[in-house]
Protein backbone atom coordinates (compact mmCIF):
# COMPACT_ATOMS: atom_id res chain seq x y z
CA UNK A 1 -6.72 -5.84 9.20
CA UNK A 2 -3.50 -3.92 9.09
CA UNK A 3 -0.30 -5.02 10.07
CA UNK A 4 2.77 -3.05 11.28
CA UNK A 5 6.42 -3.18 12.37
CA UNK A 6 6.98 -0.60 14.88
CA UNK A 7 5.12 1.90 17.15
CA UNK A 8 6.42 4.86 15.10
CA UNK A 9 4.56 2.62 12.22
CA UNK A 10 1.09 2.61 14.79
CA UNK A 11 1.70 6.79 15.54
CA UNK A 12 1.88 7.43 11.31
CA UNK A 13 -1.29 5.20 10.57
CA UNK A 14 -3.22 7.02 13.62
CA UNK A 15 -2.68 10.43 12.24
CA UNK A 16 -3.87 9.52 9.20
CA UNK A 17 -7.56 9.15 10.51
CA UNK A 18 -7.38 12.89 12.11
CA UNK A 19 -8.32 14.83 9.43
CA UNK A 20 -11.88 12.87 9.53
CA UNK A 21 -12.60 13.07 13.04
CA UNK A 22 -15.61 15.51 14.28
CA UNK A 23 -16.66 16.77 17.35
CA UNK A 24 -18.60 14.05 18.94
CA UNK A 25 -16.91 10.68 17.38
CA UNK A 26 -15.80 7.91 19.65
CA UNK A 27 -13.48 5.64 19.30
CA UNK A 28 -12.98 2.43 21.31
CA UNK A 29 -9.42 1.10 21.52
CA UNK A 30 -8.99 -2.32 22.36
CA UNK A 31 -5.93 -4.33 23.47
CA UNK A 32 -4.20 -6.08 25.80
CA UNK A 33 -1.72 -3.46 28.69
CA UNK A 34 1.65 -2.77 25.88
CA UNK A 35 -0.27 -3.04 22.38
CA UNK A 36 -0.20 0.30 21.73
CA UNK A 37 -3.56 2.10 22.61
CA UNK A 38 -1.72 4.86 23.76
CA UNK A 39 0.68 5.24 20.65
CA UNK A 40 -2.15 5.15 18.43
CA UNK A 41 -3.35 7.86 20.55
CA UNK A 42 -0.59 9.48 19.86
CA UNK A 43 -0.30 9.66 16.31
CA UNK A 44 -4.02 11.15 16.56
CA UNK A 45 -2.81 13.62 18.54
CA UNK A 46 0.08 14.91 16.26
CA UNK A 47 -2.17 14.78 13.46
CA UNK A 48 -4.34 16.97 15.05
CA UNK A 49 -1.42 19.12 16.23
CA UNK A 50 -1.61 18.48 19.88
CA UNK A 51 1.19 20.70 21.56
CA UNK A 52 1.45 18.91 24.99
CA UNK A 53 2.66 15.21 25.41
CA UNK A 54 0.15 12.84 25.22
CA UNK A 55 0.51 9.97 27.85
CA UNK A 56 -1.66 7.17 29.25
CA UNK A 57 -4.73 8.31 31.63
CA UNK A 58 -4.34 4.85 33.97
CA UNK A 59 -4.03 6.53 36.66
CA UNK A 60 -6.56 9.99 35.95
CA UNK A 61 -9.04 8.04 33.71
CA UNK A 62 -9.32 10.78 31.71
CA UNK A 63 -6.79 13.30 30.23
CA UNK A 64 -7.83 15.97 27.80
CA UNK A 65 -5.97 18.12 25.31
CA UNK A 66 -7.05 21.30 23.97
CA UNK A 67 -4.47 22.69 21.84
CA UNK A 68 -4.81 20.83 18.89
CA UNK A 69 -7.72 21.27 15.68
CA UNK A 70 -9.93 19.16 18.17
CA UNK A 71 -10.24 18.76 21.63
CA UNK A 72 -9.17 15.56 22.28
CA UNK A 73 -10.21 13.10 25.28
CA UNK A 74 -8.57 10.05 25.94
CA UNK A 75 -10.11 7.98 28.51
CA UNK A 76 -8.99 4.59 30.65
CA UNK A 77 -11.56 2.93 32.27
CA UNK A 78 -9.27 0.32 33.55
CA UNK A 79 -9.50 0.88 37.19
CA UNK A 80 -13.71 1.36 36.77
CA UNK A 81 -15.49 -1.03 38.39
CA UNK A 82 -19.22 -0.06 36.03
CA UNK A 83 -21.41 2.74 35.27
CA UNK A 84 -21.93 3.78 38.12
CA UNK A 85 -18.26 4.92 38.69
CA UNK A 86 -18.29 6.19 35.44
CA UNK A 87 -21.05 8.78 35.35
CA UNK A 88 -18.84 10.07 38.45
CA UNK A 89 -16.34 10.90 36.13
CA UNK A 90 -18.50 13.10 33.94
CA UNK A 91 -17.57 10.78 31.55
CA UNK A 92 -21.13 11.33 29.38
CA UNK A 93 -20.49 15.20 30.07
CA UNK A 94 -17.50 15.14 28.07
CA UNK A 95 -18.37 12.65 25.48
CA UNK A 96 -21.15 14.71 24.64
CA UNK A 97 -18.95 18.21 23.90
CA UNK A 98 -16.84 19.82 21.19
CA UNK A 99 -14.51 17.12 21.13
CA UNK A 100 -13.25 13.26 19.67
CA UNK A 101 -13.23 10.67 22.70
CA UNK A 102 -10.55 7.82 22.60
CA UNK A 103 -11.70 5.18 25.19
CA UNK A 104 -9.43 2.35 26.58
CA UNK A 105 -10.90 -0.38 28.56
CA UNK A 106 -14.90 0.03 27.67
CA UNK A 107 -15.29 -3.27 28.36
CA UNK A 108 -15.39 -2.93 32.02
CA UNK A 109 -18.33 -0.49 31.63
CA UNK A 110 -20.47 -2.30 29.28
CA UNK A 111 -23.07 0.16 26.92
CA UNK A 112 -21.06 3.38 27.79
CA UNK A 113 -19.82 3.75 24.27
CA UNK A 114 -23.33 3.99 23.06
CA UNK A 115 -24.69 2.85 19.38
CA UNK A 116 -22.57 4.99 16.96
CA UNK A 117 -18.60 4.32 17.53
CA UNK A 118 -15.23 3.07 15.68
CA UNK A 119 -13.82 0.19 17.24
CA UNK A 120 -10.08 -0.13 17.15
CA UNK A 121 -8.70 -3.31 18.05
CA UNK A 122 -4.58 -3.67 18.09
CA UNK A 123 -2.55 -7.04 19.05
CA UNK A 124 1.12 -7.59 19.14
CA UNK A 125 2.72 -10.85 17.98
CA UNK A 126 5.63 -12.24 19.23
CA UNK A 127 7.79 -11.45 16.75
CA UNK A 128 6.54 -7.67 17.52
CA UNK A 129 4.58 -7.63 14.74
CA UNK A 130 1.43 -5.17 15.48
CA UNK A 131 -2.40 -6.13 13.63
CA UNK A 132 -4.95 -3.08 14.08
CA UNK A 133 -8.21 -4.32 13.10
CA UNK A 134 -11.39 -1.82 12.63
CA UNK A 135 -14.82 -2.03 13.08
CA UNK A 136 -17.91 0.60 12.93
CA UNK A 137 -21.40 0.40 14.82
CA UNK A 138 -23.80 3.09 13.75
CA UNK A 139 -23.69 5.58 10.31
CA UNK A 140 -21.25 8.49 11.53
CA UNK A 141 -18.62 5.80 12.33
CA UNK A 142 -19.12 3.66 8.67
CA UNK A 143 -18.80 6.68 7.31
CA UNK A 144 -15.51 8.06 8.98
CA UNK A 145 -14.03 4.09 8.55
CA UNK A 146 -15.21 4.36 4.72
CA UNK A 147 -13.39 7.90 4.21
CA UNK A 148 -10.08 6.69 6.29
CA UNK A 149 -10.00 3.38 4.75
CA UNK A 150 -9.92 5.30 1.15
CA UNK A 151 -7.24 7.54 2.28
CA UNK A 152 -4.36 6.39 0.11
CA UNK A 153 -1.62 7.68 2.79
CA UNK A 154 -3.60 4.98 5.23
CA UNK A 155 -2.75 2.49 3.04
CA UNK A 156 -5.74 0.25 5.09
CA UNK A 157 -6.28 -2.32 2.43
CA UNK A 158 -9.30 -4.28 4.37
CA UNK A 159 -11.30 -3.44 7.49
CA UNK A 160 -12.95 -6.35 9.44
CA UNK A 161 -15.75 -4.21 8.65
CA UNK A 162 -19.43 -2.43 9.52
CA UNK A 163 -20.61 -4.23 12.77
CA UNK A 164 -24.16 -2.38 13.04
């Protein structure tokens, strides 16, 4: 678990994991509406150098971004009511490309994310205090939270850990 102070704090930890994304990761972000799924989103983006702004997909469930060392897809699935209205987003289509997929909201389509995924949960306190806690299911994703984890400008000092 990591805490942090601000959202600038949640954008400079997110760009740290950038470098060691590949085409085909996914990564699940979990949190209640305001905890920052989007800002860590964010960060990820600049790290990559995304030129265009990167803003919540609520309301398009899925925005991509092109310009950057990755494609990068962020999805919300908020307004999804299962599978079935997923698949009609091409949702598998683009998971399955040249890109990293950022998904908000898997929840409410249970088994999308498939077996191999990082897990990134984030919770705000009260006091505005921000905990990002970070599991992996399958190899690829121990192996990308084992190589961020290590990075010393993450500064991650424990992971909840390997899930598979």
């Amino acid at each position: 678990m990591r805490q942090l102070t601000s959202p600038q704090a949640t954008k400079q930890l997110a760009a740290t994991l950038s470098p060691y994304l590949r085409p085909g990761d996914m990564i699940q972000l979990k949190g209640d509406l305001g905890a920052g799924k989007t800002q860590f989103v964010q960060g990820v983006a600049e790290g990559l150098g995304v030129a265009e702004s990167v803003v919540s997909p609520t309301f398009n469930v899925l925005l991509s971004y092109d310009s950057g060392a990755l494609p990068l897809h962020h999805f919300d699935l908020y307004r999804l009511d299962g599978l079935d209205q997923l698949e009609d987003t091409g949702f598998y289509d683009v998971v399955d490309a040249d890109g990293v997929s950022f998904v908000e909201w898997a929840e409410k389509c249970p088994g999308c994310m498939g077996a191999t995924f990082l897990e990134i949960e984030l919770t705000i306190d009260e006091d505005e205090t921000r905990r990002i806690r970070v599991h992996a299911y399958g190899q690829r994703a121990r192996s990308l939270l084992t190589v961020w984890g290590s990075d010393s400008k993450s500064r991650l000092m424990k992971f909840a850990g390997d899930k598979s």
